[in-house]
N, C-alpha and C. Protein backbone atom coordinates (compact mmCIF):
# COMPACT_ATOMS: atom_id res chain seq x y z
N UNK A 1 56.38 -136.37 -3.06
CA UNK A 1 55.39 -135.45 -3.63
C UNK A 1 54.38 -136.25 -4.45
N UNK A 2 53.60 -136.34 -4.41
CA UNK A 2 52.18 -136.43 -5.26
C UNK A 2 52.57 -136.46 -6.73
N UNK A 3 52.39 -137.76 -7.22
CA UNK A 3 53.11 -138.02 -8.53
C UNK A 3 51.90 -137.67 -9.59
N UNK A 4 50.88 -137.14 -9.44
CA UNK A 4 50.04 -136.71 -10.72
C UNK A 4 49.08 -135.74 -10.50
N UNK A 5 48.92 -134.87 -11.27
CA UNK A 5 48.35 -133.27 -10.94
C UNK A 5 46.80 -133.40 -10.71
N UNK A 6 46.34 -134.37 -11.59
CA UNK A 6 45.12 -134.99 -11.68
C UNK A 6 44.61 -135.53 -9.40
N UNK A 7 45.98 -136.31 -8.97
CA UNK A 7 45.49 -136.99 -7.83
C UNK A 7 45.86 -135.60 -6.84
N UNK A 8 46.40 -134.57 -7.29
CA UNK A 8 46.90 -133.55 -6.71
C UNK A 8 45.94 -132.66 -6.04
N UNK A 9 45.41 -132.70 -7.19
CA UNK A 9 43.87 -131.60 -7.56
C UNK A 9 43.15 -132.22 -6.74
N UNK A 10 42.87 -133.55 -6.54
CA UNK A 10 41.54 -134.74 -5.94
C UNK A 10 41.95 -133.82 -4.41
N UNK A 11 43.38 -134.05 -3.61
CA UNK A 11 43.47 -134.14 -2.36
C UNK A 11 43.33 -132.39 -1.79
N UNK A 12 43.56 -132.10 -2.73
CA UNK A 12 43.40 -130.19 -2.41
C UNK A 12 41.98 -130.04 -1.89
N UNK A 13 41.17 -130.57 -3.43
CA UNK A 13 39.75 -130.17 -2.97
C UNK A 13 39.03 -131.10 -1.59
N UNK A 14 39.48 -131.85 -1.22
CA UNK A 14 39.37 -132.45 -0.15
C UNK A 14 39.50 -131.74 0.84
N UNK A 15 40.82 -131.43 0.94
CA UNK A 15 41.84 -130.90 1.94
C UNK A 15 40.95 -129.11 2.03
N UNK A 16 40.33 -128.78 1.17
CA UNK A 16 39.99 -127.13 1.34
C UNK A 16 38.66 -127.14 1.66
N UNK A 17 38.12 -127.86 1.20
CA UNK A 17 36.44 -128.30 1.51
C UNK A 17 36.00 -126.88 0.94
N UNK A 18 36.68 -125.99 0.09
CA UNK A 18 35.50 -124.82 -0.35
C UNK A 18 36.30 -124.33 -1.79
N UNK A 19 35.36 -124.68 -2.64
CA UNK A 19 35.18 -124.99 -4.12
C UNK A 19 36.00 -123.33 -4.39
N UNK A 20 35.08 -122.11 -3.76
CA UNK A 20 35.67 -120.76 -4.07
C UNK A 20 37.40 -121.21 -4.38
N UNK A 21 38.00 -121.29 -3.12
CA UNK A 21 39.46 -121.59 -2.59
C UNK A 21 40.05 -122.42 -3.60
N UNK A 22 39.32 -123.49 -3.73
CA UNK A 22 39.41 -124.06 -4.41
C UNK A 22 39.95 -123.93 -6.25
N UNK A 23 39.08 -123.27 -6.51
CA UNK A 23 39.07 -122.31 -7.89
C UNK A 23 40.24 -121.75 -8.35
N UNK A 24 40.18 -120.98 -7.18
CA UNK A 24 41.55 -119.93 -6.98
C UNK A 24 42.57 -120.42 -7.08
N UNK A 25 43.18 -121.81 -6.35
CA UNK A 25 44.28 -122.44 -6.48
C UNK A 25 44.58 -122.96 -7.85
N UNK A 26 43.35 -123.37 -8.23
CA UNK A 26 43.24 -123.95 -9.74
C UNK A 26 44.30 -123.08 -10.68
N UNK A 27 43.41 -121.66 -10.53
CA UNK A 27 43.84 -120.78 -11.49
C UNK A 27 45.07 -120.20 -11.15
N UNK A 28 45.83 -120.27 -9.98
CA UNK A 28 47.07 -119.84 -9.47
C UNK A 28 48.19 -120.65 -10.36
N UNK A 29 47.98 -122.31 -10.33
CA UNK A 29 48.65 -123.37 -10.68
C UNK A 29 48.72 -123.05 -12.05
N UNK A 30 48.12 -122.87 -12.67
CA UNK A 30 48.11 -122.84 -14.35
C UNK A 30 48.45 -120.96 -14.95
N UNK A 31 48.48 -120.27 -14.01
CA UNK A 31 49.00 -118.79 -14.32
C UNK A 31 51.00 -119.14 -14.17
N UNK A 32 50.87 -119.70 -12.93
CA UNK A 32 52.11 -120.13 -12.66
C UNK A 32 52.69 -121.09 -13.79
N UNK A 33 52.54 -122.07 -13.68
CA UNK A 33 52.80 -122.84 -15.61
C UNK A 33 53.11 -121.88 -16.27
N UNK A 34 52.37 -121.24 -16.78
CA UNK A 34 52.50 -120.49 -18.22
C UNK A 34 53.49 -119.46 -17.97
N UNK A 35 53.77 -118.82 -16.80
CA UNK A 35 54.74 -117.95 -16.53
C UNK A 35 56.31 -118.35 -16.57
N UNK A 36 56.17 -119.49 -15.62
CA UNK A 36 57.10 -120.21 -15.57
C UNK A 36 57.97 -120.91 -17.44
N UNK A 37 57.02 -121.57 -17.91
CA UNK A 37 57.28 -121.51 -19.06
C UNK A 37 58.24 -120.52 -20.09
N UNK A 38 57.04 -119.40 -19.65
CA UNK A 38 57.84 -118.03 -20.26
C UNK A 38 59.49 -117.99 -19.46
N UNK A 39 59.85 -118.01 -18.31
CA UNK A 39 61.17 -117.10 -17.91
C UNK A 39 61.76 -118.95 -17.65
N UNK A 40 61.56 -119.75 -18.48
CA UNK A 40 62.88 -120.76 -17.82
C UNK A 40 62.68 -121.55 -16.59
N UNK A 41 61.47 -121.40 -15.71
CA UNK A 41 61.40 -122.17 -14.61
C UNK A 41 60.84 -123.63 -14.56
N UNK A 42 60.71 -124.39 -14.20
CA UNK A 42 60.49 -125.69 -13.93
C UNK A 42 59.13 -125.57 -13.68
N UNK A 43 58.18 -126.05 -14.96
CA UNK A 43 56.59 -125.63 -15.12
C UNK A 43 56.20 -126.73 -13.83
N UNK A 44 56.48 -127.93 -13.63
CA UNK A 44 56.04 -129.02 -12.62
C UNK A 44 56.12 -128.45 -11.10
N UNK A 45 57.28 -127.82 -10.68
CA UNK A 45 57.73 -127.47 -9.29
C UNK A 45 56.43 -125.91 -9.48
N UNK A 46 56.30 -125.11 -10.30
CA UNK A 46 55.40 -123.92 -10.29
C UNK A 46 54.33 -124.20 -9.99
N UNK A 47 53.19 -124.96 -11.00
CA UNK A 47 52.36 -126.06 -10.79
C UNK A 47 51.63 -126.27 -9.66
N UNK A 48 52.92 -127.01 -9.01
CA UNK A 48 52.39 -127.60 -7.48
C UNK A 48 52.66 -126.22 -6.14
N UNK A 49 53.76 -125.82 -6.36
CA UNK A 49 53.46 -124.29 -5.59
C UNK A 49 52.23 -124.01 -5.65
N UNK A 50 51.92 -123.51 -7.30
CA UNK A 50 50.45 -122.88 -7.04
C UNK A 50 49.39 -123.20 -6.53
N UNK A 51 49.56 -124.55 -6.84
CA UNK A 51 48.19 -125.73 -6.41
C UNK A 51 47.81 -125.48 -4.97
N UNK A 52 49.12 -125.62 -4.57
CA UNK A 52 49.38 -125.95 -2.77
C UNK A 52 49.27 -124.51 -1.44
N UNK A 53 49.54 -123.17 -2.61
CA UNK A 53 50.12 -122.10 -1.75
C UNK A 53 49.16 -121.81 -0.36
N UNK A 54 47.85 -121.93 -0.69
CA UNK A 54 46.64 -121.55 0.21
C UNK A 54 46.22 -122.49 1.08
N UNK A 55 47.05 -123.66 1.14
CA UNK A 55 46.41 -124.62 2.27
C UNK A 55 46.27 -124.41 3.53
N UNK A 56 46.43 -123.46 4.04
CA UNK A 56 46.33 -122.87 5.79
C UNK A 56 44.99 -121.79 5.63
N UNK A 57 45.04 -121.27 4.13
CA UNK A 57 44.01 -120.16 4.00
C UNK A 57 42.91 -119.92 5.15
N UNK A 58 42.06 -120.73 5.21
CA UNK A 58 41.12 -120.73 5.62
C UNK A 58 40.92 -120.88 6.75
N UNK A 59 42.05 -121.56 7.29
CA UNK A 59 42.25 -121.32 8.93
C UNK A 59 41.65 -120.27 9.84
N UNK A 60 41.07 -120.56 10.64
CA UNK A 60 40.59 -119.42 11.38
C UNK A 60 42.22 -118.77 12.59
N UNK A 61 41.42 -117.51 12.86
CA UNK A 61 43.47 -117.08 13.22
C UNK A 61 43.24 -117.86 14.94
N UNK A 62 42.72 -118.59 15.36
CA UNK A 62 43.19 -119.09 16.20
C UNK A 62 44.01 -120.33 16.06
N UNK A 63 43.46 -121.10 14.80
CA UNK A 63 44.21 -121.96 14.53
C UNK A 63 45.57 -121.86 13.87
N UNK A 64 45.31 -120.79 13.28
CA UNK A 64 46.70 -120.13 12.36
C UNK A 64 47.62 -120.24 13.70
N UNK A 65 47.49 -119.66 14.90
CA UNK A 65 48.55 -119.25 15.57
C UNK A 65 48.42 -121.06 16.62
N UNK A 66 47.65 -121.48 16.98
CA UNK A 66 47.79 -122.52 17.49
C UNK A 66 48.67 -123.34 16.79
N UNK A 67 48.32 -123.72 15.55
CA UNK A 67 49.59 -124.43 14.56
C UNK A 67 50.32 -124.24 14.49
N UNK A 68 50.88 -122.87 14.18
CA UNK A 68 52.29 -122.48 14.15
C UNK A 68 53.21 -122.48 15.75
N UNK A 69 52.30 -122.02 16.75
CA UNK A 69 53.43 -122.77 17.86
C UNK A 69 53.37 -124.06 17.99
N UNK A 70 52.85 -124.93 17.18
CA UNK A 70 52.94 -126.40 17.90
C UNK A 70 54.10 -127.10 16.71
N UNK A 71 54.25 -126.04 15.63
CA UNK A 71 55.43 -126.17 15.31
C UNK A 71 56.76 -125.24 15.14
N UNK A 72 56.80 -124.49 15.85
CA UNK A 72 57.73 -123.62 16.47
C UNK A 72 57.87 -122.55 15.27
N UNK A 73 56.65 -122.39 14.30
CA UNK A 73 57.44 -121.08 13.30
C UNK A 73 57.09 -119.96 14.04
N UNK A 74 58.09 -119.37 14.14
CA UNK A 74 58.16 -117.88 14.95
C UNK A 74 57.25 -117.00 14.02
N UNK A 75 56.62 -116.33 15.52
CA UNK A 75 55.63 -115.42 15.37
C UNK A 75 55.87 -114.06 15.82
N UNK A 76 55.88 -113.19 14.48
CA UNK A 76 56.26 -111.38 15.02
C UNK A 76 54.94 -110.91 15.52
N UNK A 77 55.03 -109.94 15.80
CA UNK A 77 54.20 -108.80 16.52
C UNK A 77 53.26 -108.72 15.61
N UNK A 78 53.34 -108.45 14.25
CA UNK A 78 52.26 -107.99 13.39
C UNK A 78 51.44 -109.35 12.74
N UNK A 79 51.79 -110.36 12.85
CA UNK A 79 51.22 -112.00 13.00
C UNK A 79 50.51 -112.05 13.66
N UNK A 80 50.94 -111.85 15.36
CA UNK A 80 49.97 -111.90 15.96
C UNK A 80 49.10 -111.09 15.92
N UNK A 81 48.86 -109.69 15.52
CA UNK A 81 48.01 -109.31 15.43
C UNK A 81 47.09 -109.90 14.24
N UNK A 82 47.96 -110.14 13.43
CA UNK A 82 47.19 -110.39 11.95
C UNK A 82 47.49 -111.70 11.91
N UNK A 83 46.88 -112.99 12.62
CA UNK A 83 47.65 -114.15 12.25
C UNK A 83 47.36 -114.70 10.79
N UNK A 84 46.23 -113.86 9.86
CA UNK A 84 45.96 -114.48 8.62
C UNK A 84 47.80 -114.45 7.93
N UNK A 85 48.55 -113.61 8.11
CA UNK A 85 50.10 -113.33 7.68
C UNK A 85 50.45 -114.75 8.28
N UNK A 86 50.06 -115.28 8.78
CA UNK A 86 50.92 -116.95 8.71
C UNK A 86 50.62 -118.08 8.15
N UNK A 87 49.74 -117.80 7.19
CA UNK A 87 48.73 -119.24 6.75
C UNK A 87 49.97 -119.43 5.18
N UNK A 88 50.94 -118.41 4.80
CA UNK A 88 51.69 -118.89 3.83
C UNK A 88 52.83 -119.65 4.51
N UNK A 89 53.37 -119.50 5.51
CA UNK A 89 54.74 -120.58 6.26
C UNK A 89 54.02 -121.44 6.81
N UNK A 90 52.63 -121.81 7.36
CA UNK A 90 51.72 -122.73 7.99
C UNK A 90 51.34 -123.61 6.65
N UNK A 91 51.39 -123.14 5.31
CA UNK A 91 50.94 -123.84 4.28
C UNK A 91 52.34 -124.48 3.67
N UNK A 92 53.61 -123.56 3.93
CA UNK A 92 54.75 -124.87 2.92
C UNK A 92 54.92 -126.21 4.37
N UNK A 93 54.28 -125.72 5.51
CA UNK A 93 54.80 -126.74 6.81
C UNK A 93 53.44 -128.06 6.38
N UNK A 94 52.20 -127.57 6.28
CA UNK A 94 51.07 -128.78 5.70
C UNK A 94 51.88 -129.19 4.31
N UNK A 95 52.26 -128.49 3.56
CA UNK A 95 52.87 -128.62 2.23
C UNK A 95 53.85 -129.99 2.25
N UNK A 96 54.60 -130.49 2.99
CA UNK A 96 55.44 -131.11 3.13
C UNK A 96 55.03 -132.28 4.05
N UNK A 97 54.50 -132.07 5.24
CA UNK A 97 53.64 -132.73 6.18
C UNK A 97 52.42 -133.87 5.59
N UNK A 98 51.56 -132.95 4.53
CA UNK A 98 50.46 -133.64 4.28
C UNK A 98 50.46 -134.30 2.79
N UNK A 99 51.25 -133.19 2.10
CA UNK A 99 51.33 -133.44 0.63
C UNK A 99 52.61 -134.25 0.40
N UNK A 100 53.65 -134.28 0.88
CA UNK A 100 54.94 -135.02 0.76
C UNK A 100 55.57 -134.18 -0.46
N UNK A 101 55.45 -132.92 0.23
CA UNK A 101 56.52 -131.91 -0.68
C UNK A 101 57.68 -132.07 -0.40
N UNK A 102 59.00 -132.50 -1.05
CA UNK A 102 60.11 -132.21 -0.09
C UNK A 102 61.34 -131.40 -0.92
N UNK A 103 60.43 -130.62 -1.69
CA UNK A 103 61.27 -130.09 -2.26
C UNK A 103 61.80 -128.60 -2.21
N UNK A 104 62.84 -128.08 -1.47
CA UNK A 104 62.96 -126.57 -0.87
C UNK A 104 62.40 -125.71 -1.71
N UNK A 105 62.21 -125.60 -2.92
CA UNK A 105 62.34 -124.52 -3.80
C UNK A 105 60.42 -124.40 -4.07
N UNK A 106 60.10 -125.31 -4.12
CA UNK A 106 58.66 -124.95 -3.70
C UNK A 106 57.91 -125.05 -2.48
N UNK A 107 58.61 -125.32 -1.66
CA UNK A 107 58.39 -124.86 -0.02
C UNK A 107 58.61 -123.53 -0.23
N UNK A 108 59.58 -122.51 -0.48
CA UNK A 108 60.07 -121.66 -0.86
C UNK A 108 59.22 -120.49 -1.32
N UNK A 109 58.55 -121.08 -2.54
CA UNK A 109 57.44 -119.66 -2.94
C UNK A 109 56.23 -120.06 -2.60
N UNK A 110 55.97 -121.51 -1.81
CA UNK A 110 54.66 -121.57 -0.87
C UNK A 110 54.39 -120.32 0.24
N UNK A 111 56.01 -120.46 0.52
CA UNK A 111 56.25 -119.40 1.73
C UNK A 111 55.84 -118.23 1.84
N UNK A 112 56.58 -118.12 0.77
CA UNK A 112 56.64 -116.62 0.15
C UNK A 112 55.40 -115.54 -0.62
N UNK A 113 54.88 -116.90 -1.11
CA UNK A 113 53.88 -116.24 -1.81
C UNK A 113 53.03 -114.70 -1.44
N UNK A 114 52.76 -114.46 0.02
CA UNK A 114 52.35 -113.70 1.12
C UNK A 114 52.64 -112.31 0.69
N UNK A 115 54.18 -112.39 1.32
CA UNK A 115 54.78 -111.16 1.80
C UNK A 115 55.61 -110.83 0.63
N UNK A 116 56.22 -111.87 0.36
CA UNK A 116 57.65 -111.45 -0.61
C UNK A 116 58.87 -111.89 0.07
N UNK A 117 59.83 -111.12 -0.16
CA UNK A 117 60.82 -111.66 0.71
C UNK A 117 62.13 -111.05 0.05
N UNK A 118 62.90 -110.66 1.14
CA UNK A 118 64.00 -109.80 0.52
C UNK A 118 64.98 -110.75 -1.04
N UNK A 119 65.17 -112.01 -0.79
CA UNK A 119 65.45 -112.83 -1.83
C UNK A 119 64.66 -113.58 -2.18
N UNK A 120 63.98 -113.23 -3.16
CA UNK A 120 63.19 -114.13 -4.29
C UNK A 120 63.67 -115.16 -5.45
N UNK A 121 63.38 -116.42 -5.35
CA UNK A 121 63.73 -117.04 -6.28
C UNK A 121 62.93 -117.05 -7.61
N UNK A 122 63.45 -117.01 -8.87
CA UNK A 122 62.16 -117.18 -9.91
C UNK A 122 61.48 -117.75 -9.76
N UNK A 123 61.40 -118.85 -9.20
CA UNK A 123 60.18 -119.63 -9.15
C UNK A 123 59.05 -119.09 -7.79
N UNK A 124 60.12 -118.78 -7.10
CA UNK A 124 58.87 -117.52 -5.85
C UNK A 124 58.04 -116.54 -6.07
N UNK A 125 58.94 -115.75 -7.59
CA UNK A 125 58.33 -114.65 -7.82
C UNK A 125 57.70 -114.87 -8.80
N UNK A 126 57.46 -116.09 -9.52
CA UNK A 126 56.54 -116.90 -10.64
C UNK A 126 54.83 -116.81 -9.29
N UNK A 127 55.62 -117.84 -8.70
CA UNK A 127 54.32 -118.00 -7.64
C UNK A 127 53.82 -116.64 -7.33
N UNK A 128 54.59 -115.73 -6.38
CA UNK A 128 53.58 -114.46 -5.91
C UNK A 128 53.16 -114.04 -7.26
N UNK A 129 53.45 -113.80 -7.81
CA UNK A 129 52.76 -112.98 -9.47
C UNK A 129 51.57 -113.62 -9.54
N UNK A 130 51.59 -115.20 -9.91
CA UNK A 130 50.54 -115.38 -10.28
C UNK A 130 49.20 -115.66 -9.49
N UNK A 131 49.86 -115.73 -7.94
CA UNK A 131 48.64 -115.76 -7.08
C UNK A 131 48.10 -113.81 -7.62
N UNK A 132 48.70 -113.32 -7.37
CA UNK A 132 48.63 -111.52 -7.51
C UNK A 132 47.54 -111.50 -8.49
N UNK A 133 48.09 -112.23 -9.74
CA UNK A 133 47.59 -111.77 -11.34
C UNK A 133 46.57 -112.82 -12.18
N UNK A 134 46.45 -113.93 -10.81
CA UNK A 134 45.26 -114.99 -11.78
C UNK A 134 44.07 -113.98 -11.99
N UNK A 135 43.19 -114.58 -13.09
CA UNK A 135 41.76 -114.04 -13.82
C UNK A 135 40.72 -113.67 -12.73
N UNK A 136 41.20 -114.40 -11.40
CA UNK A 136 39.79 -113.98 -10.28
C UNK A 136 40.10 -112.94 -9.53
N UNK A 137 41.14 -111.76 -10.00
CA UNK A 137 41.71 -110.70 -8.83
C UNK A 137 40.75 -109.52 -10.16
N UNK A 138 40.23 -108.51 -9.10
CA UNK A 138 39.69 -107.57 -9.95
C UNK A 138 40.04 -105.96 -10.18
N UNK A 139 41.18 -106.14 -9.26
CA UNK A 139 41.90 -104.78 -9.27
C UNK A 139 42.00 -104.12 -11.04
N UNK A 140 42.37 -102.71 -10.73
CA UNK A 140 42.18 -102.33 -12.20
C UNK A 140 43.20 -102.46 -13.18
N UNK A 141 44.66 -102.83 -12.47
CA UNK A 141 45.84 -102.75 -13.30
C UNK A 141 46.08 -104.32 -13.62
N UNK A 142 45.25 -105.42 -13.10
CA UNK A 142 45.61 -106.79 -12.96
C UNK A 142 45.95 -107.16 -14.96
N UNK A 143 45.59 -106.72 -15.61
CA UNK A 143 45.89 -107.14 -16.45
C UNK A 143 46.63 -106.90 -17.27
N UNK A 144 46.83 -105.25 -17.51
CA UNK A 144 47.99 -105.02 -17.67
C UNK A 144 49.35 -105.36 -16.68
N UNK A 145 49.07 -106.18 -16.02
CA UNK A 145 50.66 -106.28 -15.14
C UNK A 145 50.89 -107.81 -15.32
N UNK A 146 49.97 -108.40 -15.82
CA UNK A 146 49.89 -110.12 -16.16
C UNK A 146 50.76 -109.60 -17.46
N UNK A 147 50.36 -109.22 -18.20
CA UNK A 147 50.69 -108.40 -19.81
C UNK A 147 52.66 -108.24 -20.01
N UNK A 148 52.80 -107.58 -18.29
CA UNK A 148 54.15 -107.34 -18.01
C UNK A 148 54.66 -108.97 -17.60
N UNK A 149 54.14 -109.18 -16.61
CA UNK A 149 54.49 -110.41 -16.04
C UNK A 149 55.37 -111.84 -17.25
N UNK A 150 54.35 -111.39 -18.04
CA UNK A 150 54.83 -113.05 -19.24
C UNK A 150 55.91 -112.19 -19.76
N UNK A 151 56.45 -111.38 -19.51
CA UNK A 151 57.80 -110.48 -20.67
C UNK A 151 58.53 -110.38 -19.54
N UNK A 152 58.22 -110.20 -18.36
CA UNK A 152 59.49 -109.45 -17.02
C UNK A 152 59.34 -109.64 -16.08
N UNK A 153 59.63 -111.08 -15.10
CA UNK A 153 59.28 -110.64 -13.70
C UNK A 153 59.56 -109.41 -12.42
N UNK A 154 60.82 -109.33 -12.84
CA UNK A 154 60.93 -108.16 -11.96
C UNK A 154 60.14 -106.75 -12.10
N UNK A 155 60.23 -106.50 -13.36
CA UNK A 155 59.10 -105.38 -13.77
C UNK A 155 57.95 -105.56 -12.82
N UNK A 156 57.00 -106.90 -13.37
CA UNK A 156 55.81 -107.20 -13.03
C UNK A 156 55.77 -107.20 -11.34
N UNK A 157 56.83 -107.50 -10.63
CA UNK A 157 57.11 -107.60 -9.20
C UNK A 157 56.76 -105.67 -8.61
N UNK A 158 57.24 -105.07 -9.24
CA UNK A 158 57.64 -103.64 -8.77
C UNK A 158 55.93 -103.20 -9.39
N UNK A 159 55.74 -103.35 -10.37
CA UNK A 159 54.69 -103.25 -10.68
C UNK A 159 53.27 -103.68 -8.98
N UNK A 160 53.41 -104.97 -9.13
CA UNK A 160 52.34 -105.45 -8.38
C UNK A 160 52.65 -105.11 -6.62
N UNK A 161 54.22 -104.80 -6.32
CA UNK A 161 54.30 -104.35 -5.07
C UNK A 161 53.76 -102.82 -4.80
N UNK A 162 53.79 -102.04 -5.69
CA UNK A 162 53.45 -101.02 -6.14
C UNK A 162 52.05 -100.98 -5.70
N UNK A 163 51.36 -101.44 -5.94
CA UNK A 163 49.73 -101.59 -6.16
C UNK A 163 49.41 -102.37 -5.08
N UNK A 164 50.03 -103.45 -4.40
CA UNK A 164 49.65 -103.68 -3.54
C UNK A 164 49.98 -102.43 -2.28
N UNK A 165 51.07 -102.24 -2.09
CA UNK A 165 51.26 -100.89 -1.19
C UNK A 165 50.46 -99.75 -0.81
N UNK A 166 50.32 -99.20 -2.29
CA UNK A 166 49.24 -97.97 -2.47
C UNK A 166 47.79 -98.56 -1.94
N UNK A 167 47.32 -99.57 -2.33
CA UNK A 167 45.98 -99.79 -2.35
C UNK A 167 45.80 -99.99 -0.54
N UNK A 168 46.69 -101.12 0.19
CA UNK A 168 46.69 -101.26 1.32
C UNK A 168 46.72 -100.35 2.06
N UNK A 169 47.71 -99.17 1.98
CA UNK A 169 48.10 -98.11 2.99
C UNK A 169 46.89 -97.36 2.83
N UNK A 170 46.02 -97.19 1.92
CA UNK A 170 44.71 -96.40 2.17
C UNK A 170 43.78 -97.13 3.30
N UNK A 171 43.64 -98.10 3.32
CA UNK A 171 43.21 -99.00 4.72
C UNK A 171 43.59 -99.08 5.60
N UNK A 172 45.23 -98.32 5.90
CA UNK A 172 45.74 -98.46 7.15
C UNK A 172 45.94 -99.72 7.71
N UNK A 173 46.16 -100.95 7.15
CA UNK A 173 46.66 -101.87 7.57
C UNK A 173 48.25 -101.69 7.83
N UNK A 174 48.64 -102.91 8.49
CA UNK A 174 49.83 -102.91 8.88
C UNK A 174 50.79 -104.08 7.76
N UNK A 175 52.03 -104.13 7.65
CA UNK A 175 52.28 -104.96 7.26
C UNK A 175 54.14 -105.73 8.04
N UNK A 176 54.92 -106.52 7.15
CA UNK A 176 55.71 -106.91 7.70
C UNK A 176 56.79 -106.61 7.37
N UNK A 177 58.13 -106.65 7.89
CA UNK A 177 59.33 -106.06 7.24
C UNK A 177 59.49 -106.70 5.76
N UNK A 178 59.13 -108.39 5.23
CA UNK A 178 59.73 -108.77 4.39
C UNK A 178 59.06 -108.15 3.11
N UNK A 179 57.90 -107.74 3.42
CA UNK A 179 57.66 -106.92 2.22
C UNK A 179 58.02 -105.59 1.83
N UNK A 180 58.47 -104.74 2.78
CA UNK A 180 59.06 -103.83 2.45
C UNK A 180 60.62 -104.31 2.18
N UNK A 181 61.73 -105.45 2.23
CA UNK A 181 62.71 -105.44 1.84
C UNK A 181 62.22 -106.25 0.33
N UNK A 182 61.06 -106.77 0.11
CA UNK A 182 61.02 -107.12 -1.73
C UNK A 182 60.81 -106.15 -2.37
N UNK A 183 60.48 -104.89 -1.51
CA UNK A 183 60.04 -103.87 -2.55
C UNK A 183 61.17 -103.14 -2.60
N UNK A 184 61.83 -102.80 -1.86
CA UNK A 184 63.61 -102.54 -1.66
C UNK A 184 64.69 -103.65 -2.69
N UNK A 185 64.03 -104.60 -2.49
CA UNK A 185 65.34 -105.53 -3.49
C UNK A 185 64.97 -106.06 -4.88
N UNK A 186 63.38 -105.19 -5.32
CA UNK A 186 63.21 -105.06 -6.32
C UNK A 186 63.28 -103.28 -7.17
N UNK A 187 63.69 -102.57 -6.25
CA UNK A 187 64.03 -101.12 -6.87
C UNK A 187 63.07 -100.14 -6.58
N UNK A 188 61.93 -100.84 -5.83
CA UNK A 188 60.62 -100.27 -5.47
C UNK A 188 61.14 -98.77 -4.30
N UNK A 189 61.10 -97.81 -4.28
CA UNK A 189 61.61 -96.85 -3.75
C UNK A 189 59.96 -96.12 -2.61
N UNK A 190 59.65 -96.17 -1.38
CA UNK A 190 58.16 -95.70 -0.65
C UNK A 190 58.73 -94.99 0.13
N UNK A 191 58.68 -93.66 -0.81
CA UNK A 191 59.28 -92.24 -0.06
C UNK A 191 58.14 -92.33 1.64
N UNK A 192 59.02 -92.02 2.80
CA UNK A 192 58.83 -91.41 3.77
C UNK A 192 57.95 -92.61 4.43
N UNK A 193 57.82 -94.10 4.29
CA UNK A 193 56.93 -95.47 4.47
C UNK A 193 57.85 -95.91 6.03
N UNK A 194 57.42 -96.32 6.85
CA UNK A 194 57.84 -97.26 7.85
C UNK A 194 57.38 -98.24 7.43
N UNK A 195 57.88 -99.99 8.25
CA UNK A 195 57.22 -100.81 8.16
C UNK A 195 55.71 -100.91 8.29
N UNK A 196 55.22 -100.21 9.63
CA UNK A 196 54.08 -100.29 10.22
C UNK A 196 52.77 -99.87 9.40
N UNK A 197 53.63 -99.06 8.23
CA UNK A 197 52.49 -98.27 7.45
C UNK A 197 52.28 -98.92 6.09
N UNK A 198 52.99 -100.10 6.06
CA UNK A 198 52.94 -100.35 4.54
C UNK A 198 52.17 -101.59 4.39
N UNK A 199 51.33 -101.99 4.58
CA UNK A 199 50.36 -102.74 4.67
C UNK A 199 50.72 -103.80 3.22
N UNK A 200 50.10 -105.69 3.74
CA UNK A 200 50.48 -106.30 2.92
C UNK A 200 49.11 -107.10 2.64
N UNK A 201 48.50 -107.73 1.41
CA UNK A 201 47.18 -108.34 1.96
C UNK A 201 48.00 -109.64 2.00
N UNK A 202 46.77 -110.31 2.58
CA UNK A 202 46.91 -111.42 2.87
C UNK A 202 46.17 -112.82 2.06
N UNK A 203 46.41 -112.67 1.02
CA UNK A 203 45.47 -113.37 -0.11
C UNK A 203 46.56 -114.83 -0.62
């Protein structure tokens, strides 16, 4: 792994070629820190999650899906439709590949960051939060749920699955099973929801 946050930062902005994206990761990495901080997690391994989570982002979805079969991560039905849903398992696979991550647990909420995932590790659900809850998201509850976030992750989880759900399913997007089992294995209860209807973004 990339022994200094400073040469970390250099190869990202390289590696993203767009300052926006760029930004974003910035502020992911350092929401993550401070969270992490708060509940006990390993501020260094959060850090570089955050830094790293979006490296497929920008992929266009042909490449999203070209990459991922040329390295065999299986592709569901709603991927392919939506291949932007693979640029978080396409990003811990560059994650490790390009960055010399080799460490599971932030491969882990690189992964994850996306969808969720029926088992979340703190440090996964450090990462999705703070991609969710950095300063550049403009939703209306983002700050009161950052507010929750530094006191409770799981709260802040049910909270932000919550809001992501509601807000998506008015768009009629589709989403994937693993987010409806984080919202299930965080207490999140979506009276009368199929998979198909519960839409996840893809940020």
């Amino acid at each position: 792994m990339t022994s200094s946050y400073g040469e970390l930062s250099r190869r990202l902005r390289r590696h993203l070629k767009q300052e926006r994206r760029f930004a974003h990761s910035v502020r992911v990495a350092r929401c993550a820190d401070l969270l992490a901080q708060r509940h006990g997690v390993d501020p260094a391994k959060a850090r570089v999650a955050g830094m790293l989570h979006d490296l497929a982002r920008l992929f266009s979805p042909q490449r999203l899906l070209a990459e991922a079969q040329e390295r065999e991560i299986p592709v569901g039905d709603a991927e392919r439709a939506h291949p932007m849903l693979l640029h978080a398992k396409l990003g811990a696979e560059i994650a490790r590949e390009q960055f010399g991550v080799d460490d599971a647990e932030v491969l882990s909420a690189i992964e994850k960051h996306t969808t969720g995932a029926a088992e979340m590790s703190a440090l996964d659900r450090v990462v999705y939060l703070a991609d969710s809850l950095e300063p550049g998201r403009s939703f209306a509850e983002r700050a009161a749920l950052w507010q929750i976030a530094l006191a409770d992750l799981d709260a802040a989880m049910r909270g932000v699955l919550h809001c992501a759900i509601e807000h998506n399913a008015r768009k009629g997007n589709v989403t994937l099973p693993a987010t409806l089992a984080a919202a299930a294995s965080h207490g999140l209860a979506v009276a009368g929801a199929t998979p198909a209807e519960l839409p996840v973004s893809a940020s």
